[in-house]
Every structure is written in C-alpha cells, then in structure tokens.
PDB file of N, CA and C in Angstrom:
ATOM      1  N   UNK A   1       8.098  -5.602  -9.232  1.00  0.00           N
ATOM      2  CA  UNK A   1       6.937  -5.951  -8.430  1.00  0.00           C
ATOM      3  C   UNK A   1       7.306  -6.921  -7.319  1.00  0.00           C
ATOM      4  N   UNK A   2       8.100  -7.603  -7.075  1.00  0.00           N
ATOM      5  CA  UNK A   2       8.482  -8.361  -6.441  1.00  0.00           C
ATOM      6  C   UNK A   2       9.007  -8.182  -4.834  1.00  0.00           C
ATOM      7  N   UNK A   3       9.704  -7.000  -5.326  1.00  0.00           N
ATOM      8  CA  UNK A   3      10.033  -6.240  -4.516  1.00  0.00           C
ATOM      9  C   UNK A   3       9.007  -5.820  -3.408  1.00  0.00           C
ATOM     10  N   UNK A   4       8.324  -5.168  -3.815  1.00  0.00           N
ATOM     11  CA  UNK A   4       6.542  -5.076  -3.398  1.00  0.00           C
ATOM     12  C   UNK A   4       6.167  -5.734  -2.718  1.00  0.00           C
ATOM     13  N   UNK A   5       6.041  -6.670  -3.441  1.00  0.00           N
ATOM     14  CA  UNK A   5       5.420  -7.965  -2.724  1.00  0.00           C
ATOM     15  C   UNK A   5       6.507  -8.757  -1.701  1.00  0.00           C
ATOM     16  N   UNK A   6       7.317  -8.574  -1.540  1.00  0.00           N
ATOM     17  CA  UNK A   6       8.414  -9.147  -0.510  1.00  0.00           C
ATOM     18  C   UNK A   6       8.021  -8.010   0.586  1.00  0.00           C
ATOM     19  N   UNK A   7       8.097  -6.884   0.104  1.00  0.00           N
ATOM     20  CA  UNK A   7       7.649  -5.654   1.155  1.00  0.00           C
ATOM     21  C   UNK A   7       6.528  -6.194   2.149  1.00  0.00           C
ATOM     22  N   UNK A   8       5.730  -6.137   1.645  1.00  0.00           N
ATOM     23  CA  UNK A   8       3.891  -6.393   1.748  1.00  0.00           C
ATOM     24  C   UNK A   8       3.528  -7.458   2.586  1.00  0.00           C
ATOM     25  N   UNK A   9       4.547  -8.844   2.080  1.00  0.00           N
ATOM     26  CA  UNK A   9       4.713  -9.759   3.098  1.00  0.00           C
ATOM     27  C   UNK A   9       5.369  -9.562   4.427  1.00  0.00           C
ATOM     28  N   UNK A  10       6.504  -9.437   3.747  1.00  0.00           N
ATOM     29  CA  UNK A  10       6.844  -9.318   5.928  1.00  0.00           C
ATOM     30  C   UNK A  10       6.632  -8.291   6.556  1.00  0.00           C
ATOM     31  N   UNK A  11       5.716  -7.013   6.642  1.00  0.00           N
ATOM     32  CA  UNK A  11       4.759  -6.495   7.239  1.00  0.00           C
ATOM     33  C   UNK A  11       3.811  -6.785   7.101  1.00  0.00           C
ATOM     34  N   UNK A  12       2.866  -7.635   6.580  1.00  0.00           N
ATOM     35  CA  UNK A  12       2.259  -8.605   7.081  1.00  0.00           C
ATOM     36  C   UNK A  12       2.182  -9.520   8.128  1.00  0.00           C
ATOM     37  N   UNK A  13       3.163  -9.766   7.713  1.00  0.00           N
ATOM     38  CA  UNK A  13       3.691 -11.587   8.916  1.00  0.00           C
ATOM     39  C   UNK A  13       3.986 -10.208  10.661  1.00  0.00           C
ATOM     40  N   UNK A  14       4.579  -9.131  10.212  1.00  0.00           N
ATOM     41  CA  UNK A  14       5.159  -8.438  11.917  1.00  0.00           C
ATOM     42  C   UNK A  14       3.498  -7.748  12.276  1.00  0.00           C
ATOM     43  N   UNK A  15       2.648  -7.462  11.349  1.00  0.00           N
ATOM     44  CA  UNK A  15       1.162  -7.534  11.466  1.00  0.00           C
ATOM     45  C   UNK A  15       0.257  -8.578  12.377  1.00  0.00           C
ATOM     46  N   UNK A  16       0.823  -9.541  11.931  1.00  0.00           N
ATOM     47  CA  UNK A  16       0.564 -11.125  12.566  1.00  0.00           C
ATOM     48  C   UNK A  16       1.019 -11.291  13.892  1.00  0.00           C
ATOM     49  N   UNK A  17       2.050 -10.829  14.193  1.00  0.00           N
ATOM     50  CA  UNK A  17       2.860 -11.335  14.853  1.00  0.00           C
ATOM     51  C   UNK A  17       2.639 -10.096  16.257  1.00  0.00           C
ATOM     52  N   UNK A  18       2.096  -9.171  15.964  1.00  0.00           N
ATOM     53  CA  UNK A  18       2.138  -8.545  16.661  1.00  0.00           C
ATOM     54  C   UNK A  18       2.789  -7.017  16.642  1.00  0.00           C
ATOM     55  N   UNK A  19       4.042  -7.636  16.247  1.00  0.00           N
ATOM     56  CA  UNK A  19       5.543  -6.309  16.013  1.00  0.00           C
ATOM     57  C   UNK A  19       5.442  -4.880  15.358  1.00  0.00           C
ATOM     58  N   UNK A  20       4.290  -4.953  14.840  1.00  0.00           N
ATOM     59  CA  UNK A  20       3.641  -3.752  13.587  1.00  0.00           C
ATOM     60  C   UNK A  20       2.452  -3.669  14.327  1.00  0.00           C
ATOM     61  N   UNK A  21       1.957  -2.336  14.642  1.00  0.00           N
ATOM     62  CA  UNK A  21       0.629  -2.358  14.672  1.00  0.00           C
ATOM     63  C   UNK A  21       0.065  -1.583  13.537  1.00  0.00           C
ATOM     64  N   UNK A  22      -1.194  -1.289  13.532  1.00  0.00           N
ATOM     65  CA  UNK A  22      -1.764  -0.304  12.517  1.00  0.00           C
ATOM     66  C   UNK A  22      -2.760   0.166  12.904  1.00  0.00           C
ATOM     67  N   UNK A  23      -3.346   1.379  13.041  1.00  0.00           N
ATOM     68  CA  UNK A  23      -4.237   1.548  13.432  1.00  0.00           C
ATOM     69  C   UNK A  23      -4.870   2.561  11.887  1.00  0.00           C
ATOM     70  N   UNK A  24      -6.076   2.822  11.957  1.00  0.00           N
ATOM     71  CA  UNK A  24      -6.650   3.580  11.033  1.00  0.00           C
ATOM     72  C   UNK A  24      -8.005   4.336  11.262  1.00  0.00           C
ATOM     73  N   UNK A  25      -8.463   5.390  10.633  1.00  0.00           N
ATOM     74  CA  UNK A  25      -9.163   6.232  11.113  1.00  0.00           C
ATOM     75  C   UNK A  25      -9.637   7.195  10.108  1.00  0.00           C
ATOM     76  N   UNK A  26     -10.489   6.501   9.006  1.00  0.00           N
ATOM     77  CA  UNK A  26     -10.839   6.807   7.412  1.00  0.00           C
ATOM     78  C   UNK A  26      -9.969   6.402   6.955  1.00  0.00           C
ATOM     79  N   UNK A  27      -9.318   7.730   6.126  1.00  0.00           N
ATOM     80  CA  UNK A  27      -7.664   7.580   5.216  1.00  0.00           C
ATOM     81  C   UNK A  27      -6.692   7.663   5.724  1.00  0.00           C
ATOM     82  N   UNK A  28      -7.189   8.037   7.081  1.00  0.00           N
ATOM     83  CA  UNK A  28      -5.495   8.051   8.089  1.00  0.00           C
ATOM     84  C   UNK A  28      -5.178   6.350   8.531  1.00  0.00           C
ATOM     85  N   UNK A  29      -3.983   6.497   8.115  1.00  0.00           N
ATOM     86  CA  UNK A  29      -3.474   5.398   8.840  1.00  0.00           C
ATOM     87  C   UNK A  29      -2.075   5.343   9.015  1.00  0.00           C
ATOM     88  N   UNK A  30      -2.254   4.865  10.503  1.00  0.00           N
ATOM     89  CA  UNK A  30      -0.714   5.227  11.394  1.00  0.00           C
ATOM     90  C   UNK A  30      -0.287   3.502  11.775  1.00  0.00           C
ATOM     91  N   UNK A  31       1.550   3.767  11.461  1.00  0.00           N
ATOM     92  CA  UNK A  31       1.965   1.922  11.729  1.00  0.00           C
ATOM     93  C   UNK A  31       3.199   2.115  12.582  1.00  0.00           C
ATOM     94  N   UNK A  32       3.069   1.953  13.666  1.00  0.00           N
ATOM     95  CA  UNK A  32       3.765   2.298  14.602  1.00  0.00           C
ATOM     96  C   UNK A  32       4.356   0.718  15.416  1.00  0.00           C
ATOM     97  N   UNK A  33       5.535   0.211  15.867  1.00  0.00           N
ATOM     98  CA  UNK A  33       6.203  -0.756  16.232  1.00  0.00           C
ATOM     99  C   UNK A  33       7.446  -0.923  15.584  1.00  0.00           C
ATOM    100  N   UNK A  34       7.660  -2.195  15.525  1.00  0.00           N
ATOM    101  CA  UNK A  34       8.777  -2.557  14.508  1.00  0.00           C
ATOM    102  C   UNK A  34       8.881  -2.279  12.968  1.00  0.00           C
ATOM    103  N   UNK A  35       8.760  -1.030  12.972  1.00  0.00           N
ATOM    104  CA  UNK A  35       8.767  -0.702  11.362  1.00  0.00           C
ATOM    105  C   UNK A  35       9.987   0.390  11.058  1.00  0.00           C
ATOM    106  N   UNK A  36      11.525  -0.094  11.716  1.00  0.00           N
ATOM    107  CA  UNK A  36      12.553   0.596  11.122  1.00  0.00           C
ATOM    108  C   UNK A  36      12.832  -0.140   9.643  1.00  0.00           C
ATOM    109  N   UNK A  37      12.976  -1.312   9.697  1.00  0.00           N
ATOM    110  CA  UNK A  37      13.599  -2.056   8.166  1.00  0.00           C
ATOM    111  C   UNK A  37      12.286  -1.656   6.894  1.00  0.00           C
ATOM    112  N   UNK A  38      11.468  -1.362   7.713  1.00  0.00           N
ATOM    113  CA  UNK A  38      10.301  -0.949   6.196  1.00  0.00           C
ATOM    114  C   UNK A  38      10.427   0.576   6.002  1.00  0.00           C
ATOM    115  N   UNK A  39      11.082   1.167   6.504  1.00  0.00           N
ATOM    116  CA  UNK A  39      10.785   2.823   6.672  1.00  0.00           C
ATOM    117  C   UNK A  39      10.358   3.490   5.153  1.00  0.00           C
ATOM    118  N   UNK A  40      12.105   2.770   4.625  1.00  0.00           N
ATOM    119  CA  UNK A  40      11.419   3.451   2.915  1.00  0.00           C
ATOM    120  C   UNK A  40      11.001   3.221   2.000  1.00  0.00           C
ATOM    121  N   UNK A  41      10.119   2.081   2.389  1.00  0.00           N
ATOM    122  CA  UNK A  41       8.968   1.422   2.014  1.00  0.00           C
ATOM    123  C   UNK A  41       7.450   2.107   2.328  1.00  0.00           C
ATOM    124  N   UNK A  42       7.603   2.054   3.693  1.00  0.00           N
ATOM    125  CA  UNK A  42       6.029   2.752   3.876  1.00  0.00           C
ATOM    126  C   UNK A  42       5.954   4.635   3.453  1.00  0.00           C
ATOM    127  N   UNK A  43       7.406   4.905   3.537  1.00  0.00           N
ATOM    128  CA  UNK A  43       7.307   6.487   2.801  1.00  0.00           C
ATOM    129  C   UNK A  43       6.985   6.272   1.319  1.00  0.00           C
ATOM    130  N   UNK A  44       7.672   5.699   0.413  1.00  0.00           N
ATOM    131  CA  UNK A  44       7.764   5.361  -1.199  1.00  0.00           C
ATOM    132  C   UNK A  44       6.248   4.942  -1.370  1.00  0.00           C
ATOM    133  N   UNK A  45       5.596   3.673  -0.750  1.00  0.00           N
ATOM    134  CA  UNK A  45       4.520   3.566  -1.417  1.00  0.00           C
ATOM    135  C   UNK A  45       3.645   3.807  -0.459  1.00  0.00           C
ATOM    136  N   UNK A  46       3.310   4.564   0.697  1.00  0.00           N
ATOM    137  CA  UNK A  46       2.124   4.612   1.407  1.00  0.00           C
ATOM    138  C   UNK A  46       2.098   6.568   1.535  1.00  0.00           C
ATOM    139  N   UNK A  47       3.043   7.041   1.008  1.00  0.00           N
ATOM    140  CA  UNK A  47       3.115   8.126   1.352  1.00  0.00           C
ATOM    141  C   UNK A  47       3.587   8.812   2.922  1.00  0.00           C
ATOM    142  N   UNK A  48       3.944   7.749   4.110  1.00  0.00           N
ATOM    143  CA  UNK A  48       4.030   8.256   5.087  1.00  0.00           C
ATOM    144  C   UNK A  48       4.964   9.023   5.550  1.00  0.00           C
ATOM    145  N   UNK A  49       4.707   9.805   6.421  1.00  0.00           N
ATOM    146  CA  UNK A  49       5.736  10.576   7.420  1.00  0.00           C
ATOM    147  C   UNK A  49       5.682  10.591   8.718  1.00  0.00           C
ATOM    148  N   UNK A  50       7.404  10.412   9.116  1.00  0.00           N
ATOM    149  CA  UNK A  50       7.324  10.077  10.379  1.00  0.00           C
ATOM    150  C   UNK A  50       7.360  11.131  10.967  1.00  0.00           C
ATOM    151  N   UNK A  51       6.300  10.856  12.523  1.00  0.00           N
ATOM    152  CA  UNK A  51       5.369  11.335  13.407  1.00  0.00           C
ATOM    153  C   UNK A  51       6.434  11.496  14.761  1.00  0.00           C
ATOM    154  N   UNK A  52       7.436  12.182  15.262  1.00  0.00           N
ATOM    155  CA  UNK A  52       7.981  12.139  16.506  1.00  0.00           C
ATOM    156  C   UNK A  52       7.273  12.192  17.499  1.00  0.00           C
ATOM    157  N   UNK A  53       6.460  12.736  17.729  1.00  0.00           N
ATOM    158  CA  UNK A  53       5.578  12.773  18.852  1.00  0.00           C
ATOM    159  C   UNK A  53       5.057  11.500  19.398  1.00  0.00           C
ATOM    160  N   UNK A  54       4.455  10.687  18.292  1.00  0.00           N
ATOM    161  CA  UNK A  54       3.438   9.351  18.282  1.00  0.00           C
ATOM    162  C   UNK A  54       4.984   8.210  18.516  1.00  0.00           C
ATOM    163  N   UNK A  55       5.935   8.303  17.977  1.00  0.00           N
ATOM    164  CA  UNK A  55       7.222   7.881  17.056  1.00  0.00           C
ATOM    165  C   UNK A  55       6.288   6.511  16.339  1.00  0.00           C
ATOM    166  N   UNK A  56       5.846   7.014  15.321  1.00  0.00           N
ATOM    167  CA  UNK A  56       4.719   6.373  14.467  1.00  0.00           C
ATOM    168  C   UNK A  56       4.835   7.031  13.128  1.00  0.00           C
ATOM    169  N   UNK A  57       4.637   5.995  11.593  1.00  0.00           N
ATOM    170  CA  UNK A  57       4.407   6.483  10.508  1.00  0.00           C
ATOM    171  C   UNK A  57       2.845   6.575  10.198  1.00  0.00           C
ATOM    172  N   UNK A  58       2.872   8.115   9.553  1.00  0.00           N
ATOM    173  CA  UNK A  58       1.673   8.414   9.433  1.00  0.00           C
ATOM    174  C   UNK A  58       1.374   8.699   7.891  1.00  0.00           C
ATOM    175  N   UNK A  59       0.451   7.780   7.526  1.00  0.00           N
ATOM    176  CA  UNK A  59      -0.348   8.610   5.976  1.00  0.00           C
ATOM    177  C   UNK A  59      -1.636   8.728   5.621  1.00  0.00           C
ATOM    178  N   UNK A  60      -1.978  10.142   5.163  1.00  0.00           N
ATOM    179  CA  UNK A  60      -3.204  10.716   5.170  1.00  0.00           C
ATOM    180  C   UNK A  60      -3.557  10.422   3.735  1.00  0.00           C
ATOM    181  N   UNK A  61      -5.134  10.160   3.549  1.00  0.00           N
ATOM    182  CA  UNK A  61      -5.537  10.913   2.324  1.00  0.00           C
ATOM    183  C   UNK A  61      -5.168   9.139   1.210  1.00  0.00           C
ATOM    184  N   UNK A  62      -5.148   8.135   1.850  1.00  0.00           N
ATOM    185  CA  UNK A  62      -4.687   6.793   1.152  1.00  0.00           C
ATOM    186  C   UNK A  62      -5.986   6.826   0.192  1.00  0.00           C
ATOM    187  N   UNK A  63      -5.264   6.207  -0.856  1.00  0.00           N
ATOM    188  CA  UNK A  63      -6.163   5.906  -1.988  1.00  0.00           C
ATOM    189  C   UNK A  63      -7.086   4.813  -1.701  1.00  0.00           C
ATOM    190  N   UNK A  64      -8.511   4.040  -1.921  1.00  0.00           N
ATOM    191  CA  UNK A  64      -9.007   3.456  -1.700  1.00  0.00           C
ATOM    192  C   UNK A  64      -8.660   2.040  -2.497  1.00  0.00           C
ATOM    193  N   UNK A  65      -7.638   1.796  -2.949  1.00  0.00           N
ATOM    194  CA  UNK A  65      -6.644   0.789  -3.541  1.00  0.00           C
ATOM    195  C   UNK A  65      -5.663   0.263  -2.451  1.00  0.00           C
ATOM    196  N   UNK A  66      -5.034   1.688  -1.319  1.00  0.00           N
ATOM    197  CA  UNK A  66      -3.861   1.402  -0.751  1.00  0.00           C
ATOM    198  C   UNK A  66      -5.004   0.752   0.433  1.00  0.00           C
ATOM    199  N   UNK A  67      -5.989   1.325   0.940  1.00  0.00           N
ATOM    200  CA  UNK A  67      -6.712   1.190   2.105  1.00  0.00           C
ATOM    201  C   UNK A  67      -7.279  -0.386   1.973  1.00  0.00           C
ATOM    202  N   UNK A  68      -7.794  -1.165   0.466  1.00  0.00           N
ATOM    203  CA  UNK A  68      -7.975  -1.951   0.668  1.00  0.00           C
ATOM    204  C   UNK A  68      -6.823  -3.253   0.526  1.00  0.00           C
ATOM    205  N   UNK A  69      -5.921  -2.877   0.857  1.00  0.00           N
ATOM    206  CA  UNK A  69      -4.607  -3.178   0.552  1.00  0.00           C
ATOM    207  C   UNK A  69      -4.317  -3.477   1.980  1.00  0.00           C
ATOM    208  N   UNK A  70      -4.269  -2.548   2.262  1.00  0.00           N
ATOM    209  CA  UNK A  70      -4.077  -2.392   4.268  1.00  0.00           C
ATOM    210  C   UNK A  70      -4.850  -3.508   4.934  1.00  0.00           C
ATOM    211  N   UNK A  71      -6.432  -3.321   4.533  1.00  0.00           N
ATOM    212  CA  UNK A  71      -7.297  -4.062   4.965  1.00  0.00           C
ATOM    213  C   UNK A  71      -6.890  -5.858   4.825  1.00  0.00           C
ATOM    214  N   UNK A  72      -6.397  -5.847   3.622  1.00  0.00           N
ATOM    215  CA  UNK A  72      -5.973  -7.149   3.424  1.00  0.00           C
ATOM    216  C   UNK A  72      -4.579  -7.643   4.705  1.00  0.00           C
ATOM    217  N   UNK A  73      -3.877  -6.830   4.510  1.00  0.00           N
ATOM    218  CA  UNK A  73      -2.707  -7.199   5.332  1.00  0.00           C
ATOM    219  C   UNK A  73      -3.215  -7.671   6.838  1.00  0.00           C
ATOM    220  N   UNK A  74      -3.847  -6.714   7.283  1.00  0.00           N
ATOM    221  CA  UNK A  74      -4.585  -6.512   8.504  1.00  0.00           C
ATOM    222  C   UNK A  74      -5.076  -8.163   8.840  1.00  0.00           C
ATOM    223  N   UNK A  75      -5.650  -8.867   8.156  1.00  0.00           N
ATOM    224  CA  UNK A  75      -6.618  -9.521   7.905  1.00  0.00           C
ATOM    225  C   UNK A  75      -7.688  -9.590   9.135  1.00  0.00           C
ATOM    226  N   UNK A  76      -7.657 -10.520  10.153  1.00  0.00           N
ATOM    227  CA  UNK A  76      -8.073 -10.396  11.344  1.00  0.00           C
ATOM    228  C   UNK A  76      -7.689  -9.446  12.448  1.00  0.00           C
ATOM    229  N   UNK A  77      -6.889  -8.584  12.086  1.00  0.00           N
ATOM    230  CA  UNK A  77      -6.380  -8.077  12.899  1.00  0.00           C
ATOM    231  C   UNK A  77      -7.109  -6.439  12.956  1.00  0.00           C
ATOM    232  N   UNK A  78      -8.015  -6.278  12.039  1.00  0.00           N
ATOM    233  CA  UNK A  78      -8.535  -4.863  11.534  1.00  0.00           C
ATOM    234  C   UNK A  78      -9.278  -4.513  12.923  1.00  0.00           C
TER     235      UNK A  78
END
C-alpha cells in the first residue's frame, strides 16, 4: 500500500503544481502533462491507455471509488 500512496502523492503535488493536468467528463478521465514517471501507475491502477492523438492517458468507465479518489487529488483544482 505504500507504494500507492507514494504514487497518489506525487501526482498530486504535479496536480498542484500544475505539471499534471486532469481533466474529466463523467467516468472519463484524461491526465495529460508530466505523467511519463507515473505511466505504469496510471495503467495498473486507473486502467488507462495511452491516447497518441491527445498524447494523453485516458480511462473510461472509473469506478466511483477511483473517481472519488481523483476528486480528492484534484482538490481545488477540479
């Protein structure tokens, strides 16, 4: 779990910071910026796939656990 949670944080903080964005749109939600060092992170637990077109990770269909999860990270930033 720790792991996780080390995850969770510093996409958070590049959330904060600007470096990550996120955008969302129901269960879609796309995180597009500085998100090479999280890659197989946001595939493993968010389900995403990367989007060449957007060059953005995309995951559909988030559980309402992961979404309020997101929401948290987001904080002001939603």
């Amino acid at each position: 779990m720790t792991g996780f949670n080390n995850n969770v944080r510093a996409i958070t903080e590049k959330i904060a910071s600007g470096a990550i964005k996120v955008t969302r749109d129901g269960s879609k939600v796309t995180f597009s910026g500085s998100t090479y060092d999280h890659k197989d992170f946001l595939k493993s637990e968010f389900g995403c796939r990367w989007n060449r077109d957007s060059k953005s990770w995309v995951a559909t269909d988030l559980s309402e656990g992961y979404l309020n999860l997101l929401d948290e990270m987001m904080g002001a930033n939603c």
